[in-house]
N, C-alpha and C. Protein backbone atom coordinates (compact mmCIF):
# COMPACT_ATOMS: atom_id res chain seq x y z
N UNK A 1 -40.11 38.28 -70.54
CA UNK A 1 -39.80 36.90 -70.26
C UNK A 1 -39.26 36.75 -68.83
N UNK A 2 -38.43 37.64 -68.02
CA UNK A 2 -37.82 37.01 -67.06
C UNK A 2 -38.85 37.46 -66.04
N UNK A 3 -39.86 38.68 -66.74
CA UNK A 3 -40.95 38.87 -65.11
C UNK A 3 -41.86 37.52 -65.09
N UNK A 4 -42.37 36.51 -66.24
CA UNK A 4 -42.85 35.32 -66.17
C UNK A 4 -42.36 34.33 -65.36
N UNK A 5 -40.62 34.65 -65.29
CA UNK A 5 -40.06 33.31 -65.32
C UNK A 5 -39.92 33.91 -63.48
N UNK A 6 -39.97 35.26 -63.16
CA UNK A 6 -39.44 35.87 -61.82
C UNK A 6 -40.95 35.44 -60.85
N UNK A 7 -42.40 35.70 -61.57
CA UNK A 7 -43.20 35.15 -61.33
C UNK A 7 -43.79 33.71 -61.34
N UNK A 8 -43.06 32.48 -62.02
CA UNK A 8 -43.16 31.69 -61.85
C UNK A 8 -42.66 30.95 -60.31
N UNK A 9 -41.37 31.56 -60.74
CA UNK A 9 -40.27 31.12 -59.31
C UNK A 9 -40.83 31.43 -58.22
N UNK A 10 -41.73 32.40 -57.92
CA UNK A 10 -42.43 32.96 -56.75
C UNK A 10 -43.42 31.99 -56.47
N UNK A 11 -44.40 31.87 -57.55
CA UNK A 11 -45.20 30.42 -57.33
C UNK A 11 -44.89 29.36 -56.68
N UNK A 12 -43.56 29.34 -57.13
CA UNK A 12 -43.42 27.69 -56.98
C UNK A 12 -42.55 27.35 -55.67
N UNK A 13 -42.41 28.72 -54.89
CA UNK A 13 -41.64 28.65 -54.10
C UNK A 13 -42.96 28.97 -53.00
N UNK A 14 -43.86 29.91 -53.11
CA UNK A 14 -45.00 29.96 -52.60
C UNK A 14 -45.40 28.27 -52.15
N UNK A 15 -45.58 27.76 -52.96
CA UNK A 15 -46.23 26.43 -53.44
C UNK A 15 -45.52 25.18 -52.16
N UNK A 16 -44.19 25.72 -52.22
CA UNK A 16 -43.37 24.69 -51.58
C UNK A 16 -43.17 25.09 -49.98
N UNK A 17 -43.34 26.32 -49.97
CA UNK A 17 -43.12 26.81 -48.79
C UNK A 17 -44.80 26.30 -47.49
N UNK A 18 -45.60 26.20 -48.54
CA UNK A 18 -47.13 25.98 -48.67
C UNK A 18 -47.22 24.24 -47.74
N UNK A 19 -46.68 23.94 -48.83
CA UNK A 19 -46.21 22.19 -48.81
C UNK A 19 -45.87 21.81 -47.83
N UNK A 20 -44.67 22.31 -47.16
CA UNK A 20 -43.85 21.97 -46.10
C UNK A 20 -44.47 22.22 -44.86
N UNK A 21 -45.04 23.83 -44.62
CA UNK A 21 -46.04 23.82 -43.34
C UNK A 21 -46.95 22.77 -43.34
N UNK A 22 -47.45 22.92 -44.39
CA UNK A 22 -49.05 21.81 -43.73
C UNK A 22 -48.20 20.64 -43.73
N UNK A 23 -47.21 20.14 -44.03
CA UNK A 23 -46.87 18.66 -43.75
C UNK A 23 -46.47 18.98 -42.35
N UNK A 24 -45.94 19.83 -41.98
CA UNK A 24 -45.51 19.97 -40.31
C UNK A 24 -46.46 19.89 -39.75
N UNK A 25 -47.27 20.34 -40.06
CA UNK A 25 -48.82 20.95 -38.65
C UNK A 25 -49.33 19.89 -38.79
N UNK A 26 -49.89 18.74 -40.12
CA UNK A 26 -50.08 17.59 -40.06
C UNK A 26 -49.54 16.58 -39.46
N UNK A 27 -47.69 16.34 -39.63
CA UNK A 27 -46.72 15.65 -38.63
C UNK A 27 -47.23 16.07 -36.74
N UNK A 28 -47.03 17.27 -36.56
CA UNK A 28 -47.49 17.65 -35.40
C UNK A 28 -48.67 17.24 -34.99
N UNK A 29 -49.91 17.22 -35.85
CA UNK A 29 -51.15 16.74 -35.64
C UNK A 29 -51.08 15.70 -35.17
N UNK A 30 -50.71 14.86 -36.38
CA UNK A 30 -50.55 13.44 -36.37
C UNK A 30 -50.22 12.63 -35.00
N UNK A 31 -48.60 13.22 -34.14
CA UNK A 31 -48.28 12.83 -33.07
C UNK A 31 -48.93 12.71 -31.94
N UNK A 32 -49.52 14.42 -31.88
CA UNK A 32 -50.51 14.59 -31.17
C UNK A 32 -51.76 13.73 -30.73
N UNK A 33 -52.43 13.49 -31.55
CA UNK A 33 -53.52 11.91 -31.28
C UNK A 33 -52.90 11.11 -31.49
N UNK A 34 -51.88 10.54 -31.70
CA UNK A 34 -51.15 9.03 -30.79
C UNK A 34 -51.14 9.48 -29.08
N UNK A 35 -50.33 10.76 -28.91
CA UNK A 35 -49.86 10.92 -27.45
C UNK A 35 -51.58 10.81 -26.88
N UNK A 36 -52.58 11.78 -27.16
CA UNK A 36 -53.90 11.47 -26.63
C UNK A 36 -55.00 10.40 -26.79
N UNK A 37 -54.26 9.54 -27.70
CA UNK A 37 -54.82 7.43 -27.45
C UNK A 37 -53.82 7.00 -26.45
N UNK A 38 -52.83 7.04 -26.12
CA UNK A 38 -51.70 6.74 -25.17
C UNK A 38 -52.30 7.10 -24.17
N UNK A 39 -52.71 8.26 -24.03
CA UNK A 39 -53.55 8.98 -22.61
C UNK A 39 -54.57 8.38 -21.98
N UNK A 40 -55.53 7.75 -23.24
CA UNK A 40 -56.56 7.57 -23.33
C UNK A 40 -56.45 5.97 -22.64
N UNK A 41 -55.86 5.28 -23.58
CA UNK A 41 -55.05 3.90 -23.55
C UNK A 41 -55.11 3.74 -21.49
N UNK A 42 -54.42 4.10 -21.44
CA UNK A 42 -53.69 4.49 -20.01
C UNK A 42 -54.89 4.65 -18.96
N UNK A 43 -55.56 5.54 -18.97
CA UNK A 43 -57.09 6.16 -18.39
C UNK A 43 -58.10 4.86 -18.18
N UNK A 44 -58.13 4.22 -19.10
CA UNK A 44 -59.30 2.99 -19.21
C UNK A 44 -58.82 1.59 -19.22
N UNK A 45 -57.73 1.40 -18.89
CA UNK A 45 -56.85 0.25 -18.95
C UNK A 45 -57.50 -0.46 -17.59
N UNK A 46 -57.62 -1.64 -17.16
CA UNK A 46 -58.16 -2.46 -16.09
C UNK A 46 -56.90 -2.80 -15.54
N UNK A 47 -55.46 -2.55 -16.19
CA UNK A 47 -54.41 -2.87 -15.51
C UNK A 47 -53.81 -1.70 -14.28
N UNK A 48 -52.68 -2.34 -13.52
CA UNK A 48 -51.90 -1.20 -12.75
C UNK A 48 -51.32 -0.79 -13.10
N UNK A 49 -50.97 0.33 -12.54
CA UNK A 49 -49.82 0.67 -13.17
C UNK A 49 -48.62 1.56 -11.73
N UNK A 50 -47.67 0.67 -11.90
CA UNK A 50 -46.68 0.54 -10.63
C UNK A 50 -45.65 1.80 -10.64
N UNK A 51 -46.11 2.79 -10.02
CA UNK A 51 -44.50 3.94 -9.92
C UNK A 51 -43.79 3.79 -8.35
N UNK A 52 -42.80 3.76 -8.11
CA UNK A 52 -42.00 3.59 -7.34
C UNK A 52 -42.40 2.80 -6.09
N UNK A 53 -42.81 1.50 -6.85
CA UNK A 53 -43.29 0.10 -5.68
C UNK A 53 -44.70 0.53 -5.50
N UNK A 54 -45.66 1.40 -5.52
CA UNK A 54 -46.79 1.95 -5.34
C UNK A 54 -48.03 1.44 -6.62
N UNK A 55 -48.71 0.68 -6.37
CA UNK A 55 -49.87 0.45 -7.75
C UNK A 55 -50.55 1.85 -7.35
N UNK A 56 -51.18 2.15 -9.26
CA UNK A 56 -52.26 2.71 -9.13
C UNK A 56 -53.15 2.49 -10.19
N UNK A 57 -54.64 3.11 -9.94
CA UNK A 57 -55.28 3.08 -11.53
C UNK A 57 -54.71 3.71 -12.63
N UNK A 58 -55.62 3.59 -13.78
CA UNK A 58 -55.49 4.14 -14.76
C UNK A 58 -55.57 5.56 -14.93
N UNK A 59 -56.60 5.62 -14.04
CA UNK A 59 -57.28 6.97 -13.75
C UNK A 59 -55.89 7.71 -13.13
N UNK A 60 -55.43 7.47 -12.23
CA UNK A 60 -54.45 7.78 -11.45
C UNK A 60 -53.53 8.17 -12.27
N UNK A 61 -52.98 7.04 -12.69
CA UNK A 61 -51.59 6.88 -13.98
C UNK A 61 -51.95 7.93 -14.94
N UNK A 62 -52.99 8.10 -14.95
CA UNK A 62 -53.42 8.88 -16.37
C UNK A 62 -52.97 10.57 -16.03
N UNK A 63 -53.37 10.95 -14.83
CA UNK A 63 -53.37 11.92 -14.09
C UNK A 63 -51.92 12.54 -13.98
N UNK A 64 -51.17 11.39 -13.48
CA UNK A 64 -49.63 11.47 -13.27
C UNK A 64 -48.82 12.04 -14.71
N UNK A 65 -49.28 11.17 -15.38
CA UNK A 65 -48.69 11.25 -16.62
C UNK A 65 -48.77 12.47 -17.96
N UNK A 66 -50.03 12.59 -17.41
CA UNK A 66 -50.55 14.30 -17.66
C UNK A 66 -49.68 15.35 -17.59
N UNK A 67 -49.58 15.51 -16.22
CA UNK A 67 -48.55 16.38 -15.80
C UNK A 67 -47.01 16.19 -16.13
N UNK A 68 -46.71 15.03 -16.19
CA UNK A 68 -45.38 15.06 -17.01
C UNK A 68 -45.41 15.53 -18.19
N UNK A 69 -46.53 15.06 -18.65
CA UNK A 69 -46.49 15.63 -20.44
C UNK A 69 -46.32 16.78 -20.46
N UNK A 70 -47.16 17.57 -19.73
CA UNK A 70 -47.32 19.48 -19.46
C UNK A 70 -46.13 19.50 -19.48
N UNK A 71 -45.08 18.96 -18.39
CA UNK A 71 -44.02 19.49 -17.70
C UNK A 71 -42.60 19.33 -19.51
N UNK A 72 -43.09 17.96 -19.91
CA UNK A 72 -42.12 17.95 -20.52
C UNK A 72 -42.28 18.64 -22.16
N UNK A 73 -43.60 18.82 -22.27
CA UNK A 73 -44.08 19.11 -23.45
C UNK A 73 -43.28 20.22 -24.64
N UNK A 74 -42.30 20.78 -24.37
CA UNK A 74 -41.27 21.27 -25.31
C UNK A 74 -40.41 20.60 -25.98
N UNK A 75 -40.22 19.56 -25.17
CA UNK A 75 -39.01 18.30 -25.51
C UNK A 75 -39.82 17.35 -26.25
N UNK A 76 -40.97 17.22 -26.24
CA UNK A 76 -41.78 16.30 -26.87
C UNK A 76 -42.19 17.04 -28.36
N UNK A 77 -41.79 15.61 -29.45
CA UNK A 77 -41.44 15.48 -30.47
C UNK A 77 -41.93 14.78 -31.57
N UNK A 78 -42.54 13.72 -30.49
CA UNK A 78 -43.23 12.59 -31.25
C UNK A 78 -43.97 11.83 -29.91
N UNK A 79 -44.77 10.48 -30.37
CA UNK A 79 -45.38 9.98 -29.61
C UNK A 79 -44.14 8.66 -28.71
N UNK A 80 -43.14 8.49 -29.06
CA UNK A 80 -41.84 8.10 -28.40
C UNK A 80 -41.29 8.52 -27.34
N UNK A 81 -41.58 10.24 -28.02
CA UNK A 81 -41.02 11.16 -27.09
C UNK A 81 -41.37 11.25 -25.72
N UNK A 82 -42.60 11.23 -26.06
CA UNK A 82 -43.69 11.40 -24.74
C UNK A 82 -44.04 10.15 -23.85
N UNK A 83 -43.60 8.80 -24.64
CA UNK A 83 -43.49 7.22 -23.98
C UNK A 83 -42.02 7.68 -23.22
N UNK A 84 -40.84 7.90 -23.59
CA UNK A 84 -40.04 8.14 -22.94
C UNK A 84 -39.98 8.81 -21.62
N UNK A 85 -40.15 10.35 -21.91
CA UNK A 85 -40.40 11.84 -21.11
C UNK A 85 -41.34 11.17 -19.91
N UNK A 86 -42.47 10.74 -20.39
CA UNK A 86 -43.88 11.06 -19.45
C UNK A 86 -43.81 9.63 -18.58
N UNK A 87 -43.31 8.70 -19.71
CA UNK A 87 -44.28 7.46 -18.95
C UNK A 87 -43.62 6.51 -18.81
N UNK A 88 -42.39 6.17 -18.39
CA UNK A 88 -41.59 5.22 -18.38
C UNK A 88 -40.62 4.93 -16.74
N UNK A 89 -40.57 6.22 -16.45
CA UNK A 89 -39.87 5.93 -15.72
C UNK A 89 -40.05 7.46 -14.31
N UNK A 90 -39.59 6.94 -12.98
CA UNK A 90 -39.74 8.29 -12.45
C UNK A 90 -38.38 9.25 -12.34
N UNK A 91 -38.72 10.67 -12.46
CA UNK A 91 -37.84 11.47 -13.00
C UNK A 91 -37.18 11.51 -10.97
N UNK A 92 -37.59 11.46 -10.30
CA UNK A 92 -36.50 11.66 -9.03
C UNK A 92 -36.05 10.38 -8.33
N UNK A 93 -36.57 9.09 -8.43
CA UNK A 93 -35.50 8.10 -8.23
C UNK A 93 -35.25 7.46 -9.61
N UNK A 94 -35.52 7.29 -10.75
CA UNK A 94 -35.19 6.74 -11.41
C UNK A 94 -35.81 5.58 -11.87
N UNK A 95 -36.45 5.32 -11.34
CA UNK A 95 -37.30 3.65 -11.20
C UNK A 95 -38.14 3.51 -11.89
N UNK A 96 -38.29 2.33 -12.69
CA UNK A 96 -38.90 2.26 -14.00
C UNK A 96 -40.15 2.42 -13.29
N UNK A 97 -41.19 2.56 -14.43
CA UNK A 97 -42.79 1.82 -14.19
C UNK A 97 -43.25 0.99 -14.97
N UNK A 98 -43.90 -0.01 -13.93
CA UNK A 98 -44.33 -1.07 -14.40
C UNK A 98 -45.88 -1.26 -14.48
N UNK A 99 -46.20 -2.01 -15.64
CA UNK A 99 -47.56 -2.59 -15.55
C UNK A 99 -47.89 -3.98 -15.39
N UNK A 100 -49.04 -3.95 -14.52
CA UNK A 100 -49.66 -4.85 -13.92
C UNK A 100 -51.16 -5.68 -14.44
N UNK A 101 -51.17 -6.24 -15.24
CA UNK A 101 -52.56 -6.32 -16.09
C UNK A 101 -52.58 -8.27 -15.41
N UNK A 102 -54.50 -8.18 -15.46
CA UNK A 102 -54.77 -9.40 -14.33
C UNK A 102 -54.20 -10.70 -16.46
N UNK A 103 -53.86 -12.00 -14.96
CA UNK A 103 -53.08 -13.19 -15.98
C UNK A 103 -52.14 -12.83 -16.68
N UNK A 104 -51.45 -11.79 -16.69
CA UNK A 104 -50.04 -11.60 -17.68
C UNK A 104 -48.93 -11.00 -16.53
N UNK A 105 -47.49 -11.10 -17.12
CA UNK A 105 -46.83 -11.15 -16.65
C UNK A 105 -46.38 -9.66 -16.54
N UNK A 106 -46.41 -8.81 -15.28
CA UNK A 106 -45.42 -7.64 -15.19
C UNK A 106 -44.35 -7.49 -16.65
N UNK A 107 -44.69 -5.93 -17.03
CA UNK A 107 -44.09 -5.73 -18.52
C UNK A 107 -43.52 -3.89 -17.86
N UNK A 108 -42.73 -3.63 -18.19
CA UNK A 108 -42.70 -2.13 -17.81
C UNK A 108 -42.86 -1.30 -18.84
N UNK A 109 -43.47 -0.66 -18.28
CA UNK A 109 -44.09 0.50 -19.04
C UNK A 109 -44.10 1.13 -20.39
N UNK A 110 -42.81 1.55 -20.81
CA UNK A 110 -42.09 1.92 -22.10
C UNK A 110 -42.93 0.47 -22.87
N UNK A 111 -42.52 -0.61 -22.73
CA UNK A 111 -42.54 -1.50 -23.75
C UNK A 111 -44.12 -1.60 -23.85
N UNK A 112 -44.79 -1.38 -23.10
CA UNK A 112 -46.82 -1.78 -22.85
C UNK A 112 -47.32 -0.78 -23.71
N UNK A 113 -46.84 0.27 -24.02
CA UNK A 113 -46.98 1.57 -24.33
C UNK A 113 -46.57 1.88 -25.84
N UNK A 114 -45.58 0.99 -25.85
CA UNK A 114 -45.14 1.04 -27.13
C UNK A 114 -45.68 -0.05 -28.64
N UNK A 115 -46.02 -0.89 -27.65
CA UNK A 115 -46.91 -2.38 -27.97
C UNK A 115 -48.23 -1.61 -28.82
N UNK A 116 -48.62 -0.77 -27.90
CA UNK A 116 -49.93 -0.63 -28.28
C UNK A 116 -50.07 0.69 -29.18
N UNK A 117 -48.71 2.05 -29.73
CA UNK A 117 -48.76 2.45 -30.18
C UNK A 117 -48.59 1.80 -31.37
N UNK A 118 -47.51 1.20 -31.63
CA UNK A 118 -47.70 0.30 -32.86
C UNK A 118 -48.53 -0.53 -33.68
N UNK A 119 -49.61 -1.14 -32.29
CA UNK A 119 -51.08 -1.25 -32.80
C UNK A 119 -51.57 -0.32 -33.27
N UNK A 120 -51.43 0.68 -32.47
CA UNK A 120 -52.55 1.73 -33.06
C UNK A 120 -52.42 2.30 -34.49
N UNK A 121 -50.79 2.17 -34.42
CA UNK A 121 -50.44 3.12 -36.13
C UNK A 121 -51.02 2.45 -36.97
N UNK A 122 -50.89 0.48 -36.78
CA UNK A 122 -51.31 -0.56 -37.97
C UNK A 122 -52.42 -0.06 -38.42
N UNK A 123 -53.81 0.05 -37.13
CA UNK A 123 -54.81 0.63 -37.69
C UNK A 123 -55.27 1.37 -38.18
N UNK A 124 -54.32 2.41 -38.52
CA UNK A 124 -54.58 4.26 -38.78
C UNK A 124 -53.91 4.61 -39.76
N UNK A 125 -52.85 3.75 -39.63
CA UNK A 125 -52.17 4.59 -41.31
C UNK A 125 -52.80 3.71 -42.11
C-alpha cells in the first residue's frame, strides 16, 4: 500500500511540476509576441516618433528600440516591461518619447504603446 500511495505522490508531483513549466514557457511565450507586435506596431506605423527633439521613422524607431530591448532584455518580464525599458523614454537624458501621427495630437510614447497593446490582447485572448 504505501509503494502505491509513494508512487502515486510521484505522479502527481511529476504532473504538477509538468503543469507549472509549460505554464511558464507559455507565460514567456505569450509576452514574447506582444513585445514582437509592439516591434512590429512601431516598424510600420506612418507616425513619428520623437527621441530627444529629433523625429524619426518607424523603421528608425524600430531599430532604436531593438537595441534597447537586447540591452535590457534580462530585466524584461512582460510586454510593460519592455514599453517601459525600451520605449518610453531616453536612458541618458531622460526625455520622454513622443509620437507624432498625421491629425492627432502628440501622445508620448509609453501611453501609444500601451493603447495598442491592450488592443491587441482584446483581440487575442
Amino acid at each position: 500500500m504505501r509503494s502505491i500511495l509513494k508512487s502515486s505522490n510521484s505522479l502527481i508531483l511529476l504532473i504538477t511540476l509538468f503543469t507549472l513549466i509549460t505554464t511558464a514557457s507559455f507565460a514567456e511565450a505569450s509576452y514574447k509576441i506582444e513585445i514582437n507586435h509592439l516591434l512590429n506596431y512601431v516598424k510600420n506605423t506612418k507616425c513619428l516618433y520623437e527621441r530627444n527633439g529629433d523625429k524619426h521613422s518607424g523603421i528608425d524607431a524600430h531599430k532604436h528600440i531593438s537595441k534597447k530591448y537586447k540591452y535590457f532584455e534580462n530585466d524584461i518580464q512582460s510586454a510593460e516591461d519592455f514599453i517601459r525599458l525600451s520605449a518610453t523614454q531616453s536612458t541618458v537624458s531622460g526625455r520622454k518619447y513622443h509620437i507624432i501621427c498625421p491629425d492627432e495630437k502628440r501622445v508620448e510614447s509609453g501611453k501609444w504603446l500601451l493603447k495598442e497593446l491592450y488592443r491587441y490582447r482584446s483581440i487575442t485572448h
